[in-house]
C-alpha atoms as a PDB file:
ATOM      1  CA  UNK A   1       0.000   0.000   0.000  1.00  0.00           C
ATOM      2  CA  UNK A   2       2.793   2.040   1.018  1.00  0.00           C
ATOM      3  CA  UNK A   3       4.578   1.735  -2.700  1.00  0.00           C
ATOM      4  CA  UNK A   4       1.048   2.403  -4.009  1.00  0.00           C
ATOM      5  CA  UNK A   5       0.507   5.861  -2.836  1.00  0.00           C
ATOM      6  CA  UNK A   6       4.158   6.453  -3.145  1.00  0.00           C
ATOM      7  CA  UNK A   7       4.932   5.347  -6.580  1.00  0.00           C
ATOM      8  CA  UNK A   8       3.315   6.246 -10.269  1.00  0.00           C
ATOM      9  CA  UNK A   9       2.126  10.172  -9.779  1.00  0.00           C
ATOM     10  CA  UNK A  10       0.560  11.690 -12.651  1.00  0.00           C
ATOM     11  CA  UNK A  11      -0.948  14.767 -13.397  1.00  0.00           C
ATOM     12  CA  UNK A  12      -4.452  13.713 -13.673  1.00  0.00           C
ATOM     13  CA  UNK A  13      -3.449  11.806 -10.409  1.00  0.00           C
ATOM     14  CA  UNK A  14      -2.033  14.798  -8.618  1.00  0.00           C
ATOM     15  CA  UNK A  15      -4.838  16.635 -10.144  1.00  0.00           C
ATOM     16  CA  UNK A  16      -7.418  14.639  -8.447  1.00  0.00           C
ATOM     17  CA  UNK A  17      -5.763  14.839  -5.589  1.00  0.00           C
ATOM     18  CA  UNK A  18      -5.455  18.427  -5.150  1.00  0.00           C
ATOM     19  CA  UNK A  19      -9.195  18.847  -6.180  1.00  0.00           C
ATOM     20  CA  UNK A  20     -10.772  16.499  -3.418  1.00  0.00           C
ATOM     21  CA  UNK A  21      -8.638  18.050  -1.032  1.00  0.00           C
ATOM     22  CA  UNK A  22      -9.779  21.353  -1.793  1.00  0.00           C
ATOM     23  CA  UNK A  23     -13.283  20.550  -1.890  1.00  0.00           C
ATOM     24  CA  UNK A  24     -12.863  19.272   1.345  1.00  0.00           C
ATOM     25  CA  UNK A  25     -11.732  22.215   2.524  1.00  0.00           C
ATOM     26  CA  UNK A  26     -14.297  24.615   0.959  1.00  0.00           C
ATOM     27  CA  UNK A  27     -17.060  22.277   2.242  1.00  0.00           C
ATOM     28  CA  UNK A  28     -15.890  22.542   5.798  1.00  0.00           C
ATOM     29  CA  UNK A  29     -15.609  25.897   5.637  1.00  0.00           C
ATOM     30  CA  UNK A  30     -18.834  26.963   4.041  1.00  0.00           C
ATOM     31  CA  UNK A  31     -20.316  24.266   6.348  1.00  0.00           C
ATOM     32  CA  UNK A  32     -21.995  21.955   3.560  1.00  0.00           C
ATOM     33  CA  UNK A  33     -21.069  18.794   5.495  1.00  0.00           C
ATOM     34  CA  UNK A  34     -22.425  16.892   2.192  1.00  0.00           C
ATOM     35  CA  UNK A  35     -19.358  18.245   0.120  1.00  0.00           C
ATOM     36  CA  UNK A  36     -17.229  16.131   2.126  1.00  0.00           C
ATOM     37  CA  UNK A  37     -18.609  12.739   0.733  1.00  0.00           C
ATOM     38  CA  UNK A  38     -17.490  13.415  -2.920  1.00  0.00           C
ATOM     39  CA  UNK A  39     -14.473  15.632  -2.133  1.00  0.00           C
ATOM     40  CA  UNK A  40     -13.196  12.662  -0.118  1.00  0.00           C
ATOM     41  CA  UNK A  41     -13.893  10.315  -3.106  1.00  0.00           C
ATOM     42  CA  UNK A  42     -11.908  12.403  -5.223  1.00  0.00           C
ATOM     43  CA  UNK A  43      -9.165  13.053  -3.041  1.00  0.00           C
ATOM     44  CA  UNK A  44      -8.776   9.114  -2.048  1.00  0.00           C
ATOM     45  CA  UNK A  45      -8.988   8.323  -6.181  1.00  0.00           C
ATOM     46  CA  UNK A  46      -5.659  10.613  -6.163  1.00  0.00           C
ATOM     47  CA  UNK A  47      -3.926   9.269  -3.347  1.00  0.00           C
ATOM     48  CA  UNK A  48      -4.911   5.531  -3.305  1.00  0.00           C
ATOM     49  CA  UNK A  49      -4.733   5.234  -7.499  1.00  0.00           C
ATOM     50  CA  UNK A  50      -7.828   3.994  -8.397  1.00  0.00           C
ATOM     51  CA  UNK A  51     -10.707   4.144 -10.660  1.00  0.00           C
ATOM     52  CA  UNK A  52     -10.323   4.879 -14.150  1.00  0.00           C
ATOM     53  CA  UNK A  53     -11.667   8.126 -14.163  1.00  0.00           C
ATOM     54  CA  UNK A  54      -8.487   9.010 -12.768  1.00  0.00           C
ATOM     55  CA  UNK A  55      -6.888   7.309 -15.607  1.00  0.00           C
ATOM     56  CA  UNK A  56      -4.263   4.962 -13.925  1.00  0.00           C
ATOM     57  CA  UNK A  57      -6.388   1.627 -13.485  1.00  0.00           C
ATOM     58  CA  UNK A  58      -4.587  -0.682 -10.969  1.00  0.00           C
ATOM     59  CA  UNK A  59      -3.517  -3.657 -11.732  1.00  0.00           C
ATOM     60  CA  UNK A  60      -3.667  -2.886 -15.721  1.00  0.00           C
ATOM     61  CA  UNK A  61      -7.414  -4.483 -16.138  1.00  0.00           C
ATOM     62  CA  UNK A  62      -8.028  -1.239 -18.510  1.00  0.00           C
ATOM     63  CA  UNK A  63      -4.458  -1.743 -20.306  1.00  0.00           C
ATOM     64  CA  UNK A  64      -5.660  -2.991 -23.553  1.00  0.00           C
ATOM     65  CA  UNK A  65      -2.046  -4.113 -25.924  1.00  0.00           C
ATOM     66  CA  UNK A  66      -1.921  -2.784 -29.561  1.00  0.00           C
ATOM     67  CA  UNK A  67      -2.076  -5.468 -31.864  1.00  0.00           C
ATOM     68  CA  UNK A  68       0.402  -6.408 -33.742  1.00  0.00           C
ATOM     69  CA  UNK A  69       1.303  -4.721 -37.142  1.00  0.00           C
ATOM     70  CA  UNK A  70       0.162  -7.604 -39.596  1.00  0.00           C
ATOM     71  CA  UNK A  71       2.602  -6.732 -42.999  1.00  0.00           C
ATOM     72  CA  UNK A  72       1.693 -10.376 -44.391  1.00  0.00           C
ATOM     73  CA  UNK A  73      -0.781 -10.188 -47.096  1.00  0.00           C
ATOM     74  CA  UNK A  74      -2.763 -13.573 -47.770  1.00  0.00           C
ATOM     75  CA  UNK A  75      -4.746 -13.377 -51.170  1.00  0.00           C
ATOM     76  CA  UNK A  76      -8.253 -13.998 -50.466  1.00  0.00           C
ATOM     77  CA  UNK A  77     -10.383 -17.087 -52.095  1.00  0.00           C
ATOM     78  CA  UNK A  78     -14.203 -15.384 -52.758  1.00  0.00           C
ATOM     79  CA  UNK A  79     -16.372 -18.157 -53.343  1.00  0.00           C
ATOM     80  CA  UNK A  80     -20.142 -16.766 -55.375  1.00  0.00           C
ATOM     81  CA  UNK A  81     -23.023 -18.933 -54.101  1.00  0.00           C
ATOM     82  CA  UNK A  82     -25.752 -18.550 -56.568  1.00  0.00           C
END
């Protein structure tokens, strides 16, 4: 967990961060107790890396690999079915 929070910053990732934490801090000071549910959702997506929203899925389940540059051209049999 440690390495986790430590480890891969990004901007969207500090950016989240930074955002939660602020509305945290407006909500508490404004006293709209309710802001604190999503700024602390926001603020834990930045620090604890996850959800896609932030753009750094854990664990690489949103990773998709390019495939692979196919430079082999096959000639193609059409067969015309009457």
């Amino acid at each position: 967990m440690k390495k986790r929070i430590l480890t891969g910053w990004t901007f969207s990732r500090a950016f989240y961060a930074l955002m939660g934490i602020f509305i945290i801090i407006q909500s508490v000071m404004q006293r709209e107790w309710i802001g604190i549910l999503p700024g602390g959702y926001f603020a834990a997506m930045g620090i604890f890396s996850f959800g896609c929203a932030a753009g750094n899925c854990f664990g690489g389940s949103c990773y998709n690999q390019p495939k692979p540059d196919s430079t082999s051209t096959e000639e193609i049999k059409f067969e015309e079915i009457k």
